[in-house]
C-alpha atoms as a PDB file:
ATOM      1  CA  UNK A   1     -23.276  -9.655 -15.988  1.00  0.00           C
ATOM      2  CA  UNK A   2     -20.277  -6.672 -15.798  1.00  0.00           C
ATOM      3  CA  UNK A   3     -19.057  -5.633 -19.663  1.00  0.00           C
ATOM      4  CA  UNK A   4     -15.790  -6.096 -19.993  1.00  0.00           C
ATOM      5  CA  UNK A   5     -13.246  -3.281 -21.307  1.00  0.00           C
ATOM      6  CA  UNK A   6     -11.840  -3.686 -24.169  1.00  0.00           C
ATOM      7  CA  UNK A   7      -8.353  -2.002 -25.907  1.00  0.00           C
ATOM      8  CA  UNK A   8      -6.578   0.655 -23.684  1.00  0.00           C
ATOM      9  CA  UNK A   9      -7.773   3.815 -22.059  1.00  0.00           C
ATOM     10  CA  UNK A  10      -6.313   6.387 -20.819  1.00  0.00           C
ATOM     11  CA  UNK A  11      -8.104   9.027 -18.346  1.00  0.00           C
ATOM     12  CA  UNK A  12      -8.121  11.438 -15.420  1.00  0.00           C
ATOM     13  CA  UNK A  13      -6.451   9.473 -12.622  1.00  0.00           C
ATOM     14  CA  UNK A  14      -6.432   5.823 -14.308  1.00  0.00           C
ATOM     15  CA  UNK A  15      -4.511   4.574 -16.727  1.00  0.00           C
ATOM     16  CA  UNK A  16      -5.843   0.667 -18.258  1.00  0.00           C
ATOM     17  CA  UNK A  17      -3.627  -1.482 -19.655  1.00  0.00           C
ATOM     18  CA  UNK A  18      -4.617  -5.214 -20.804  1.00  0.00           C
ATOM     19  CA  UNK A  19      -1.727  -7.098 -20.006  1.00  0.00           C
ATOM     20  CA  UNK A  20      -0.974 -10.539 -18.253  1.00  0.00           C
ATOM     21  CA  UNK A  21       2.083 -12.099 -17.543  1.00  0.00           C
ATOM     22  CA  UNK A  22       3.326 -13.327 -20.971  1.00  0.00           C
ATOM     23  CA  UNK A  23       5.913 -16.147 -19.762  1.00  0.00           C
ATOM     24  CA  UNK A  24       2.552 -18.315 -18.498  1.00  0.00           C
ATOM     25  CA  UNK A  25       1.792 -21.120 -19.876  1.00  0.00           C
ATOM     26  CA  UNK A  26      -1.684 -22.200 -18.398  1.00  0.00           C
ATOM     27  CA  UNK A  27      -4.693 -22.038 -19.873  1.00  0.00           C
ATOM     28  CA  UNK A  28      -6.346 -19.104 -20.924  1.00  0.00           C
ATOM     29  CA  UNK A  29      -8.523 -17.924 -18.287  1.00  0.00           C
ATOM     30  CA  UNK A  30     -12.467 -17.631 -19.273  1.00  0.00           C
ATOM     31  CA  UNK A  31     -12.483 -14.096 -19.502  1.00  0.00           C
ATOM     32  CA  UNK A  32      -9.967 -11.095 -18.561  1.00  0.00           C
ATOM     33  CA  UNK A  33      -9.399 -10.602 -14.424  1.00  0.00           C
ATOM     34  CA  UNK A  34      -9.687  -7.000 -14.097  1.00  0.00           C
ATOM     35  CA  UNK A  35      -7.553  -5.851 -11.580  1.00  0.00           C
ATOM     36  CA  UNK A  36      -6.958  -2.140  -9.791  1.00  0.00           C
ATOM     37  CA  UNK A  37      -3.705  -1.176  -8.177  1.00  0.00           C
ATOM     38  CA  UNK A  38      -2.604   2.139  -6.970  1.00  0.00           C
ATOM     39  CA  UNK A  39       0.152   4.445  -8.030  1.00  0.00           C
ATOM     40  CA  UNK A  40       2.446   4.068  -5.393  1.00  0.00           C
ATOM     41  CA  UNK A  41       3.856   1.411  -3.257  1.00  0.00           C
ATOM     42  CA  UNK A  42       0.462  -0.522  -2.868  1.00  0.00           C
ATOM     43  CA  UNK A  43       0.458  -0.788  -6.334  1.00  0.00           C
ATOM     44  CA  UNK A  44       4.817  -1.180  -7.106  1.00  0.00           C
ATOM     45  CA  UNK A  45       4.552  -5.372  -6.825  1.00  0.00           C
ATOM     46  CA  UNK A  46       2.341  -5.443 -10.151  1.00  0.00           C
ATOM     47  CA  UNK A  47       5.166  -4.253 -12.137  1.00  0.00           C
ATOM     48  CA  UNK A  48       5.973  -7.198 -13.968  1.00  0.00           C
ATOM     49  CA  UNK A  49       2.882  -8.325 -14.538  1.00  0.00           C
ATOM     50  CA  UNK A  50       2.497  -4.877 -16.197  1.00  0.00           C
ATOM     51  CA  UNK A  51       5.390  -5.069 -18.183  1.00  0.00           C
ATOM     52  CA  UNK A  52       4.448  -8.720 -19.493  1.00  0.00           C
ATOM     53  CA  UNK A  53       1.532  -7.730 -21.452  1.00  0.00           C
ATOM     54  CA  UNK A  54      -0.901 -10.357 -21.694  1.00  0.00           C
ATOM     55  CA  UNK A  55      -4.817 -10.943 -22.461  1.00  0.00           C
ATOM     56  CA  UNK A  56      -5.621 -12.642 -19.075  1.00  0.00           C
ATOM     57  CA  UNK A  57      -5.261  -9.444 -16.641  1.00  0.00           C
ATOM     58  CA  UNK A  58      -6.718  -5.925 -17.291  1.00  0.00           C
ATOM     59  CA  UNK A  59      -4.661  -3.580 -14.741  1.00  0.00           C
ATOM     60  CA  UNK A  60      -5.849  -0.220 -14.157  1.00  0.00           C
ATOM     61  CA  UNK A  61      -3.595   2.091 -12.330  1.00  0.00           C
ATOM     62  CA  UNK A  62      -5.611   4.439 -10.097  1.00  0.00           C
ATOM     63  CA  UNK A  63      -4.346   7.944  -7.711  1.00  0.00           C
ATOM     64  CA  UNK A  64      -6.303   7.190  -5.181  1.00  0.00           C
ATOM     65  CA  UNK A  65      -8.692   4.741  -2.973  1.00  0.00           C
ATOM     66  CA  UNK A  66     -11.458   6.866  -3.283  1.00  0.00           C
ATOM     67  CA  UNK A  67     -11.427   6.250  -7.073  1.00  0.00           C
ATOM     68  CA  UNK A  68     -11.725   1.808  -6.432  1.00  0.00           C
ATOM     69  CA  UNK A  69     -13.839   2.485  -3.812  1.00  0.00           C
ATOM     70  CA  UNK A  70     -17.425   2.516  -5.893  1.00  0.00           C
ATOM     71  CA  UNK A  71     -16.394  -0.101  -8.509  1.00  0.00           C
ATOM     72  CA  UNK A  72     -15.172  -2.541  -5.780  1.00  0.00           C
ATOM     73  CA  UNK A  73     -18.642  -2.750  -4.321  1.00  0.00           C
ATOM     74  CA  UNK A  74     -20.509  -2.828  -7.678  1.00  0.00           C
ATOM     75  CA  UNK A  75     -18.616  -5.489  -8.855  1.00  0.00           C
ATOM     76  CA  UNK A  76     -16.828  -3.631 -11.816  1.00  0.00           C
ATOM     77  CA  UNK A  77     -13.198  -5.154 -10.240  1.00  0.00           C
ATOM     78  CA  UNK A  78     -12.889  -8.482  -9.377  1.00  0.00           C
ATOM     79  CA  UNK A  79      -9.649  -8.142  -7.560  1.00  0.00           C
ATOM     80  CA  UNK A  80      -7.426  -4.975  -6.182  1.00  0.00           C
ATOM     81  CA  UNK A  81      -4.819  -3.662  -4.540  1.00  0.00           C
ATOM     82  CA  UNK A  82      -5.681  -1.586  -1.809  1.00  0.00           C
ATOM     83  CA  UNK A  83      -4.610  -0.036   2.119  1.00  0.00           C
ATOM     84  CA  UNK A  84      -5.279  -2.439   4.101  1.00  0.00           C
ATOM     85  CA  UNK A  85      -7.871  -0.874   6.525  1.00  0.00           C
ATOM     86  CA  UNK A  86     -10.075  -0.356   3.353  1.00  0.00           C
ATOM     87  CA  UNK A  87     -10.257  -4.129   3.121  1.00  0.00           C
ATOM     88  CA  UNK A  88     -12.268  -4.634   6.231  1.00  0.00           C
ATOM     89  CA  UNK A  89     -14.213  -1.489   5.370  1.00  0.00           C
ATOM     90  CA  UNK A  90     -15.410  -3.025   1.874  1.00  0.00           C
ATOM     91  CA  UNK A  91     -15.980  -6.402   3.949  1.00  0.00           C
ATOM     92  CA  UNK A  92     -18.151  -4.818   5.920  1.00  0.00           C
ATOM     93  CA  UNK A  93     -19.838  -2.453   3.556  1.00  0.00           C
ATOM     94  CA  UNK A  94     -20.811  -5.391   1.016  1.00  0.00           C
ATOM     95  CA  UNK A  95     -21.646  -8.225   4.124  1.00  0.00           C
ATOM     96  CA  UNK A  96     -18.607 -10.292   3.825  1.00  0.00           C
ATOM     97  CA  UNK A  97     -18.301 -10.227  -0.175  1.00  0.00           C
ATOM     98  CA  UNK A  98     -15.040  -9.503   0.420  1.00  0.00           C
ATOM     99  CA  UNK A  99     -12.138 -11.614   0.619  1.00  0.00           C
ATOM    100  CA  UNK A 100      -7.994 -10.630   1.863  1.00  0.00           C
ATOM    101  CA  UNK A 101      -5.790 -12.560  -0.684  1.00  0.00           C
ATOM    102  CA  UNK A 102      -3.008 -11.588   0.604  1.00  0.00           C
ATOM    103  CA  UNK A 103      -0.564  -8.799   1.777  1.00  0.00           C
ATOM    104  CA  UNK A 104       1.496  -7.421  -0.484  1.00  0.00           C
ATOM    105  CA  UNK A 105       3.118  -4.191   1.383  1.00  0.00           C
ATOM    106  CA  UNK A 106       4.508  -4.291   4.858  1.00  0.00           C
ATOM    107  CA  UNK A 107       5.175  -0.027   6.574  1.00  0.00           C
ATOM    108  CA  UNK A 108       6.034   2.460   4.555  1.00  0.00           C
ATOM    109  CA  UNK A 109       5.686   5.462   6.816  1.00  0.00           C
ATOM    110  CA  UNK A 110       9.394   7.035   7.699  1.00  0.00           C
ATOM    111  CA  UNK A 111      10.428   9.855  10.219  1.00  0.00           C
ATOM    112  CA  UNK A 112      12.712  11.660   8.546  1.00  0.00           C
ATOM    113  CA  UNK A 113      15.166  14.892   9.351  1.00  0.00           C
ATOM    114  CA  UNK A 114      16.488  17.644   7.598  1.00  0.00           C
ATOM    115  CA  UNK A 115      19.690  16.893  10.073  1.00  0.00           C
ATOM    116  CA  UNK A 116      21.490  14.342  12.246  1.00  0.00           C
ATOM    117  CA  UNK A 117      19.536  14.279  15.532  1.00  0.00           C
ATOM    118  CA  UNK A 118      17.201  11.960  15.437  1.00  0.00           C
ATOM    119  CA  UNK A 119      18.279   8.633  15.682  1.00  0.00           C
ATOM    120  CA  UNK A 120      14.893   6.818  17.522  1.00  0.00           C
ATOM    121  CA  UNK A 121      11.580   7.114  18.385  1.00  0.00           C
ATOM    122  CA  UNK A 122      12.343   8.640  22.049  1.00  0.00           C
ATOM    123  CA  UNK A 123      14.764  11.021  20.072  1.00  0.00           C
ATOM    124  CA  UNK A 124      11.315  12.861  18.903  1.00  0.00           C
ATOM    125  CA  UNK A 125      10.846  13.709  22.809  1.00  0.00           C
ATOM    126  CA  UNK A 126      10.280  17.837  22.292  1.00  0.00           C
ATOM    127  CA  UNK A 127       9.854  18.024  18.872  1.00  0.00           C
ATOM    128  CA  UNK A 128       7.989  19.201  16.648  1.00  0.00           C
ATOM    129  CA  UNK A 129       6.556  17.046  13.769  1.00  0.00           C
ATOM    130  CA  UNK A 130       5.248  17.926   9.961  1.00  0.00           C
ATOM    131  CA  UNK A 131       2.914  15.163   9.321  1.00  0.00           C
ATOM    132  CA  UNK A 132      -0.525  14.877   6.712  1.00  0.00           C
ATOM    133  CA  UNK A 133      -2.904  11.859   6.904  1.00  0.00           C
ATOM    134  CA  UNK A 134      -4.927  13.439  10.281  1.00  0.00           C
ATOM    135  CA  UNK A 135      -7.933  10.735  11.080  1.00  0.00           C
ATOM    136  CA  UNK A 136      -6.531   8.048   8.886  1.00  0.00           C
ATOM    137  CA  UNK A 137      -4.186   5.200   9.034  1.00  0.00           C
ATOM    138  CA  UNK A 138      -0.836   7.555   9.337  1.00  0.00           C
ATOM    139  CA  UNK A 139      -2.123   9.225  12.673  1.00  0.00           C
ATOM    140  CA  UNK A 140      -2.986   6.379  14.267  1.00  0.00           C
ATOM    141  CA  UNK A 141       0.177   4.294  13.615  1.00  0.00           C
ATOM    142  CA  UNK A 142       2.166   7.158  14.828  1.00  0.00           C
ATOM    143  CA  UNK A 143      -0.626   8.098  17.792  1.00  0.00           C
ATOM    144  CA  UNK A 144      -0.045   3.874  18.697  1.00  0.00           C
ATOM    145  CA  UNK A 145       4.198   4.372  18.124  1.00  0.00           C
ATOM    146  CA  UNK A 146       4.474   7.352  20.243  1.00  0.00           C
ATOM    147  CA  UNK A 147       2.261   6.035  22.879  1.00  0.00           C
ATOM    148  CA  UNK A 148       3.952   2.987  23.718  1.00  0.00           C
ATOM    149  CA  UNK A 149       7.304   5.001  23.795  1.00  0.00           C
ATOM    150  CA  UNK A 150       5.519   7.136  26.405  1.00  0.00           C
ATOM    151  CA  UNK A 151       6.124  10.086  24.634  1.00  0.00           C
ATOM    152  CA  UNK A 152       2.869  10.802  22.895  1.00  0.00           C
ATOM    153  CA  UNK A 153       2.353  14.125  25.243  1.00  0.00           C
ATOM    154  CA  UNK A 154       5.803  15.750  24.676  1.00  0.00           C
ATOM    155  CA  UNK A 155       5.825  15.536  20.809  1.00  0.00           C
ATOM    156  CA  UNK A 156       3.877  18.208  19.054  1.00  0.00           C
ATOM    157  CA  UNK A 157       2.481  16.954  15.651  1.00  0.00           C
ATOM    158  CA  UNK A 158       1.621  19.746  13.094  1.00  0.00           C
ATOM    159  CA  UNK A 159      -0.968  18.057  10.157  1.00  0.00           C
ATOM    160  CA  UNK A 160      -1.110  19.272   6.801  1.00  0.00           C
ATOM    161  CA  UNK A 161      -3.383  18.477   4.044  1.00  0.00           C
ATOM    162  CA  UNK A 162      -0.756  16.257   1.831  1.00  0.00           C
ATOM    163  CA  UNK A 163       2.502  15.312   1.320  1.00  0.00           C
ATOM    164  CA  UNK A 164       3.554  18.100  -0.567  1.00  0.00           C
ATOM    165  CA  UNK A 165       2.453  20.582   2.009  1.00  0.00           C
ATOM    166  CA  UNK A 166       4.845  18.323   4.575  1.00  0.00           C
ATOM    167  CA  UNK A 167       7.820  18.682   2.379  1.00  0.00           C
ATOM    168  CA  UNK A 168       7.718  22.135   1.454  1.00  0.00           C
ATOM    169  CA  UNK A 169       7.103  22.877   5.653  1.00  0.00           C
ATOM    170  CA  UNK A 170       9.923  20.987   6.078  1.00  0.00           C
ATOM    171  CA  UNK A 171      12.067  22.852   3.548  1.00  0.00           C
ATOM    172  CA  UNK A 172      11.033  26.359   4.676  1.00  0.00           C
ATOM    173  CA  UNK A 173      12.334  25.258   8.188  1.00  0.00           C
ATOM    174  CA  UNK A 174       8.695  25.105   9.698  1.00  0.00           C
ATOM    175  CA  UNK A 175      10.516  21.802  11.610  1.00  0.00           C
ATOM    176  CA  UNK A 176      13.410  19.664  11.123  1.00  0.00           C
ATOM    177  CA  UNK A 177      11.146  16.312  11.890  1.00  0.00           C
ATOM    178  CA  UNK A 178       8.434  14.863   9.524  1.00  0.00           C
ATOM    179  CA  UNK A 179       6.338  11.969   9.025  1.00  0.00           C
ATOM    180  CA  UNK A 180       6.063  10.687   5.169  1.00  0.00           C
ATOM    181  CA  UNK A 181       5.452   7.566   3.538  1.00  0.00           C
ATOM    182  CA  UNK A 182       7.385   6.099   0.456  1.00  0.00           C
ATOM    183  CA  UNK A 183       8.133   7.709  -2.323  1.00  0.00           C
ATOM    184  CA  UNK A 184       7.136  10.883  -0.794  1.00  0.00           C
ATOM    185  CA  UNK A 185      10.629  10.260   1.439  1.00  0.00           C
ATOM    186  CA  UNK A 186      12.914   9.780  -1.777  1.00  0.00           C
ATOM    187  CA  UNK A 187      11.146  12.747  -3.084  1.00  0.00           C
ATOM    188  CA  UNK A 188      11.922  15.049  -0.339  1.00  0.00           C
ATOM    189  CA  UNK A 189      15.537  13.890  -0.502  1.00  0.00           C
ATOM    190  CA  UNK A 190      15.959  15.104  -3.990  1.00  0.00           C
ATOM    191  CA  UNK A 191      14.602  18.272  -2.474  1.00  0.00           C
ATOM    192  CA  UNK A 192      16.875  18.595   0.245  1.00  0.00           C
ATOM    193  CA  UNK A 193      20.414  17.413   0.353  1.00  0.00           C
ATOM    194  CA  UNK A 194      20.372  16.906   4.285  1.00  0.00           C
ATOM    195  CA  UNK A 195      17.304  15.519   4.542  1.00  0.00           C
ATOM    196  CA  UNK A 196      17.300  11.804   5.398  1.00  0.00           C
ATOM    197  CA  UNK A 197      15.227   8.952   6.754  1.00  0.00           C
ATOM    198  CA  UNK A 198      15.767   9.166  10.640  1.00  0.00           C
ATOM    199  CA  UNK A 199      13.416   5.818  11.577  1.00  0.00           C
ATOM    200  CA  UNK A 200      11.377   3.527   9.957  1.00  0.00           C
ATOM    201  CA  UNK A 201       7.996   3.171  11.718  1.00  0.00           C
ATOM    202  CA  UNK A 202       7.854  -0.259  10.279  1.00  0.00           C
ATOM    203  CA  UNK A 203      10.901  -1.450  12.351  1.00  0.00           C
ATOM    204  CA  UNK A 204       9.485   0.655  14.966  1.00  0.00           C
ATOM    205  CA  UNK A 205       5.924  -1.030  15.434  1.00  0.00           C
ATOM    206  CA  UNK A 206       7.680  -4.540  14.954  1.00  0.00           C
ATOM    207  CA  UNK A 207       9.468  -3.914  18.110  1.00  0.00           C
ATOM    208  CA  UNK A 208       7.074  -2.155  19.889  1.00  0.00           C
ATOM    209  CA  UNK A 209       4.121  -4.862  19.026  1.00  0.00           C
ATOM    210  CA  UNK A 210       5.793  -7.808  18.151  1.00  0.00           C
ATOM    211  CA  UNK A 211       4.066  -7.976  14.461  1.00  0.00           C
ATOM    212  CA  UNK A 212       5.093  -6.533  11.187  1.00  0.00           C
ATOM    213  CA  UNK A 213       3.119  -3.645   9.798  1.00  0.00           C
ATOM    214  CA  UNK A 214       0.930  -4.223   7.251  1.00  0.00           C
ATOM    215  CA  UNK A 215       0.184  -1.082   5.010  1.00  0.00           C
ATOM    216  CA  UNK A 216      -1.511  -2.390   1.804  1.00  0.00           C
ATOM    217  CA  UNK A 217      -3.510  -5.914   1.115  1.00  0.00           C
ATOM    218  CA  UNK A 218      -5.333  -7.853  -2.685  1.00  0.00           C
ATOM    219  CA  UNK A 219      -8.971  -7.989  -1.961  1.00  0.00           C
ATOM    220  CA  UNK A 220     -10.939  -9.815  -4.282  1.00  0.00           C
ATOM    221  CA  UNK A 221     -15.077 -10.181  -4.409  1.00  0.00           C
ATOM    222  CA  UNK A 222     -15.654 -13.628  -2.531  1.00  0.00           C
ATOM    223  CA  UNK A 223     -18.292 -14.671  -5.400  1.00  0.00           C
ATOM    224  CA  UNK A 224     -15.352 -14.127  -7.825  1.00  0.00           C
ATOM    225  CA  UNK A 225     -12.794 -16.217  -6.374  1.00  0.00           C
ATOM    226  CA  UNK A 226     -15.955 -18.736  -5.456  1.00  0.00           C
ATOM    227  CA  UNK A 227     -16.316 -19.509  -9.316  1.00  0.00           C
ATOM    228  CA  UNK A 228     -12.804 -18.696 -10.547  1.00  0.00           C
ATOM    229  CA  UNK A 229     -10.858 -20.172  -7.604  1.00  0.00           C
ATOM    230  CA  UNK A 230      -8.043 -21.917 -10.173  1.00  0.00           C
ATOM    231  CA  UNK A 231      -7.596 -18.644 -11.728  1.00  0.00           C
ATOM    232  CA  UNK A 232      -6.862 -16.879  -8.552  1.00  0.00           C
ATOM    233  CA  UNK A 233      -4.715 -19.269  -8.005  1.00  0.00           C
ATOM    234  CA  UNK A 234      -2.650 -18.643 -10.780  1.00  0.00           C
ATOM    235  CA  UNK A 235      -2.831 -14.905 -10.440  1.00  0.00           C
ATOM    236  CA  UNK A 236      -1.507 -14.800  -6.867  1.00  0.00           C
ATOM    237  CA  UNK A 237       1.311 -17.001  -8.121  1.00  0.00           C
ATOM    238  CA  UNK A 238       2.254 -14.546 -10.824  1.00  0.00           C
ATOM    239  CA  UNK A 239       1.701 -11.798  -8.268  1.00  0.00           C
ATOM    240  CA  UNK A 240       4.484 -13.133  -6.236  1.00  0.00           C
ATOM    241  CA  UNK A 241       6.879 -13.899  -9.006  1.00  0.00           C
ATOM    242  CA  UNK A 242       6.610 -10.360  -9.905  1.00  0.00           C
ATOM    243  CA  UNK A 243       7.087  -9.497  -6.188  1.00  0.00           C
ATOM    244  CA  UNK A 244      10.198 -11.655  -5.907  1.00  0.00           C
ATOM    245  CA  UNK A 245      11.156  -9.562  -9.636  1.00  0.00           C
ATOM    246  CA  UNK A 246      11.107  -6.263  -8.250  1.00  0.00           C
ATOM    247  CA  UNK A 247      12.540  -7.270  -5.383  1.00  0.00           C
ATOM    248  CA  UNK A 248      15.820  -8.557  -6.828  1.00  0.00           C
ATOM    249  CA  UNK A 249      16.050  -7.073 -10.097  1.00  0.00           C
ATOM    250  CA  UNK A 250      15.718  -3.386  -8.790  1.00  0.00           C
ATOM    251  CA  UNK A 251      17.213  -1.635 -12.161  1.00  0.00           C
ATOM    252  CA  UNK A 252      15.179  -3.446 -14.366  1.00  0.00           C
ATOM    253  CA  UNK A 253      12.404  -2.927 -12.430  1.00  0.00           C
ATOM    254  CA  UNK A 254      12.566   0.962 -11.650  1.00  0.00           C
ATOM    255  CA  UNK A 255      12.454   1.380 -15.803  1.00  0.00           C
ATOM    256  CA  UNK A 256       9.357  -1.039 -15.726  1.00  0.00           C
ATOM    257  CA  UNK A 257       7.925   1.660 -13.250  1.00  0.00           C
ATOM    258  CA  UNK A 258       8.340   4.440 -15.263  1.00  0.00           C
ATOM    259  CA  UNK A 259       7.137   2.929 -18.556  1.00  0.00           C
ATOM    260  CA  UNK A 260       4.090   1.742 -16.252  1.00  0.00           C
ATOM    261  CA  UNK A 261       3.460   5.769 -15.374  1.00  0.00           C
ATOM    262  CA  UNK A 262       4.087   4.512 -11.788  1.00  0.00           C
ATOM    263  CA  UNK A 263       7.095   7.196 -11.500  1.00  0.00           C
ATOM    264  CA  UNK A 264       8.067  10.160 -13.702  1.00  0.00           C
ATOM    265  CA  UNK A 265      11.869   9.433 -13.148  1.00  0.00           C
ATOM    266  CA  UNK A 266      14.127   5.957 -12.750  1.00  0.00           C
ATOM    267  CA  UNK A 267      16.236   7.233  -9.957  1.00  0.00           C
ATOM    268  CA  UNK A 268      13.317   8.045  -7.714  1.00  0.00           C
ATOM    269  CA  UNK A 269      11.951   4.672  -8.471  1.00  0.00           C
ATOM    270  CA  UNK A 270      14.754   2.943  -7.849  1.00  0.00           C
ATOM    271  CA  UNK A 271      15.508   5.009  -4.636  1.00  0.00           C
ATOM    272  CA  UNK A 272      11.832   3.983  -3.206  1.00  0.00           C
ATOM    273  CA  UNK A 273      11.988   0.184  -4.268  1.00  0.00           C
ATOM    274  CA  UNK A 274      14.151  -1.301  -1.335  1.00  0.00           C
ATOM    275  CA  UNK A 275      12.373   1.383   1.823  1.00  0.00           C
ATOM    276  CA  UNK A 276       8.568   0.440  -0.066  1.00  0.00           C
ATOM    277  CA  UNK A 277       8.586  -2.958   1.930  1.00  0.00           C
ATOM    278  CA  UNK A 278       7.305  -5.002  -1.200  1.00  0.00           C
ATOM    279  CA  UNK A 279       6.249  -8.314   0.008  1.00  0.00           C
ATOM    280  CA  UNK A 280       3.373 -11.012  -0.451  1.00  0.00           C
ATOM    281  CA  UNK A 281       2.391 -13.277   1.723  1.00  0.00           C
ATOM    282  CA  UNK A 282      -1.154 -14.875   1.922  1.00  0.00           C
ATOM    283  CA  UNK A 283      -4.015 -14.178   3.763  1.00  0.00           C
ATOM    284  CA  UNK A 284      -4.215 -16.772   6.249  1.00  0.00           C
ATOM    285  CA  UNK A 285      -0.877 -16.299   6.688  1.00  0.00           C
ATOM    286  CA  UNK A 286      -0.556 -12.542   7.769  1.00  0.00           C
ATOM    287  CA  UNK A 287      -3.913 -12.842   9.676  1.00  0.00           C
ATOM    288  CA  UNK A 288      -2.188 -12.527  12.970  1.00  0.00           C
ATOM    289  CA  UNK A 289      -0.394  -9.448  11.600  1.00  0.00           C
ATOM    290  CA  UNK A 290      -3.431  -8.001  10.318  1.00  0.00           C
ATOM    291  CA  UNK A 291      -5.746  -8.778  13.133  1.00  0.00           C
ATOM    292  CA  UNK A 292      -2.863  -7.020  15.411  1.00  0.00           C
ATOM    293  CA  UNK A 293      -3.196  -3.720  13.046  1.00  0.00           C
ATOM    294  CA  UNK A 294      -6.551  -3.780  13.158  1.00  0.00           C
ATOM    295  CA  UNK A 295      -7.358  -4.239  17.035  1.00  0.00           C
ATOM    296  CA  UNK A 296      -5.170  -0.997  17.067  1.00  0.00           C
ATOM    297  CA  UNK A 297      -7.319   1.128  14.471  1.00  0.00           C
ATOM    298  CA  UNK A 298     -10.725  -0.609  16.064  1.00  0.00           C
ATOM    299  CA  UNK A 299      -9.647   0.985  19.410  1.00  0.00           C
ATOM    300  CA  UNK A 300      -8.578   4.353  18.473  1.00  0.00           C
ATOM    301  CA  UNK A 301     -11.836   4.799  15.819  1.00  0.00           C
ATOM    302  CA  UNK A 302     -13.575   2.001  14.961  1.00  0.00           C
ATOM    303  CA  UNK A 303     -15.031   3.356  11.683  1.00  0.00           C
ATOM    304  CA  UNK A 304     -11.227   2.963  10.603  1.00  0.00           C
ATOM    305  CA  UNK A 305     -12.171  -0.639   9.920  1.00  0.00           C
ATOM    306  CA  UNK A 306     -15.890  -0.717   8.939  1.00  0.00           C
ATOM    307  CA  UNK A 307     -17.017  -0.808  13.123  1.00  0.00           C
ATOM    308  CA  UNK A 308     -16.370  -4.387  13.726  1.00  0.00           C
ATOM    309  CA  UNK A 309     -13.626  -6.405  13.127  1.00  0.00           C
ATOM    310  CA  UNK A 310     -13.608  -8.773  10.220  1.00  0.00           C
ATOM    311  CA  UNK A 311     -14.038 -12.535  11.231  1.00  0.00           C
ATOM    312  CA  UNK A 312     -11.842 -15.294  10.428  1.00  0.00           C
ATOM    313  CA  UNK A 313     -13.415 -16.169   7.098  1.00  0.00           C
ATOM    314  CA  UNK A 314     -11.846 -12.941   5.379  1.00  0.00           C
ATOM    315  CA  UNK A 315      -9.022 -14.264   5.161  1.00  0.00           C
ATOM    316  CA  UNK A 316      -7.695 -16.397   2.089  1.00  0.00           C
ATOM    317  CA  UNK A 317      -6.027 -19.416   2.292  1.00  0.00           C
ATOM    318  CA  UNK A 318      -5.553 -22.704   4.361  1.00  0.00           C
END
């Protein structure tokens, strides 16, 4: 049986908070869901359920996948918020104990330009372009974009190890052209009063594939939602309600994000809200999306997803 945490701590890279949303009025559930979510955009639809502080959901905020990885497959989590090629990864890795609730963040990869030039995807024809995130889900999205545009031999790509590196390269002049993901793009505006976002790669694989995008999924252990199936229930209720808050109460909810230690400032917050493509939308639902994304990564590298796609019982819902 996992020990549960109790009280708050705070250390390197997570931050746990016991909270729930407080406006519920169901029955406690039998013991705390703990939850993981990351510090960005995968993790920016759990802000109200931060904010309303509660005993049923235990919400660690965590830097980086790498850090959910380990306790995913032990069992430490029962549910989390993760990219969404790590969910067939995990599915894989722990033989199907591993269950897509939903997606809950649609493309949040931008092109963007210290200038005015670049106005589409064939606009990048001769460029050169600042990107990080070689041999992960960021090159092959672009590697897929700039293929079906025909262009993928005439643009030169130039990788760095982060999205720090890419700004400052783009702010020394290294290129005009770079490839970020929110809130790395509101970020670099603040740096740079010329720099905007030239095309949203979401937009850009809709049209090019004829599916939305999706960037970041809730996993949850299938023996979990097997014996707590009402309580998931209830949680991926609240999870859209706090969704649809963000969403539509954008102020309100870029202070929740800094109080959270999602962002260090409200204006960058509230900035990266409307281009971080919050959504949710069930499992089932999105499964034609999803299997579309990841027939894409399975042909480029299929250790993207695990090396076999993920069969039709991953996916939550009716």
């Amino acid at each position: 049986m996992k020990m549960k945490k109790v009280g708050s701590l705070i250390g390197t890279g997570t931050l746990l908070l016991s909270l729930c949303v407080g406006c519920s009025s169901q029955k406690a559930f039998e013991e705390p869901m703990d939850i993981a979510a990351l510090n960005g955009p995968t993790g920016m639809g759990m802000t109200k359920l931060i904010h309303d502080a509660n005993k049923d959901y235990n919400i660690s905020l965590y830097q980086s996948p790498d850090e959910i990885t380990g306790k995913i497959i032990s069992g430490e989590l029962d549910v989390a918020c993760v990219p969404s090629n790590l969910a067939p990864v995990l599915y894989n890795k722990t033989e199907k104990n591993i269950l897509l609730l939903g997606v809950n963040t649609l493309g949040v990869l931008y092109i963007i330009e210290n200038g005015e030039n670049i106005h589409s995807i064939e606009d990048l024809k001769g460029q050169k372009l600042l990107a990080s995130g070689k041999g992960s889900t960021p090159e092959y999205v672009l590697n897929q974009i700039l293929t079906q545009a025909g262009i993928a031999d005439e643009v030169e790509v130039q990788y760095y190890a982060n999205h720090t590196e890419v700004i400052n390269a783009l702010l020394a002049g290294e290129s005009t052209v770079a490839l970020l993901p929110e809130p790395h793009v509101t970020i670099a505006k603040t740096k740079g009063e010329s720099i905007r976002s030239a095309v949203d790669l979401n937009e850009a694989w809709e049209s090019q594939m004829g599916t939305q995008l999706p960037m970041g999924v809730i996993i949850a252990h299938k023996e979990y939602v097997d014996r707590h199936a009402s309580e998931v229930e209830t949680f991926l209720k609240d999870y859209e309600a706090s969704v649809k808050f963000v969403n539509e109460s954008q102020e309100e909810a870029a202070k929740m994000m800094v109080e959270a230690g999602l962002f260090e400032k409200e204006p960058i917050a509230l900035s990266a809200i409307p281009n971080a493509h919050i959504v949710f939308e069930e499992g089932k639902a999105a499964q034609d999306d999803l299997e579309g994304f990841y027939s894409v990564l399975e042909s480029v590298n299929p250790k993207a997803i695990g090396g076999s796609m993920p069969d039709e019982t991953f996916y939550y819902g009716k």
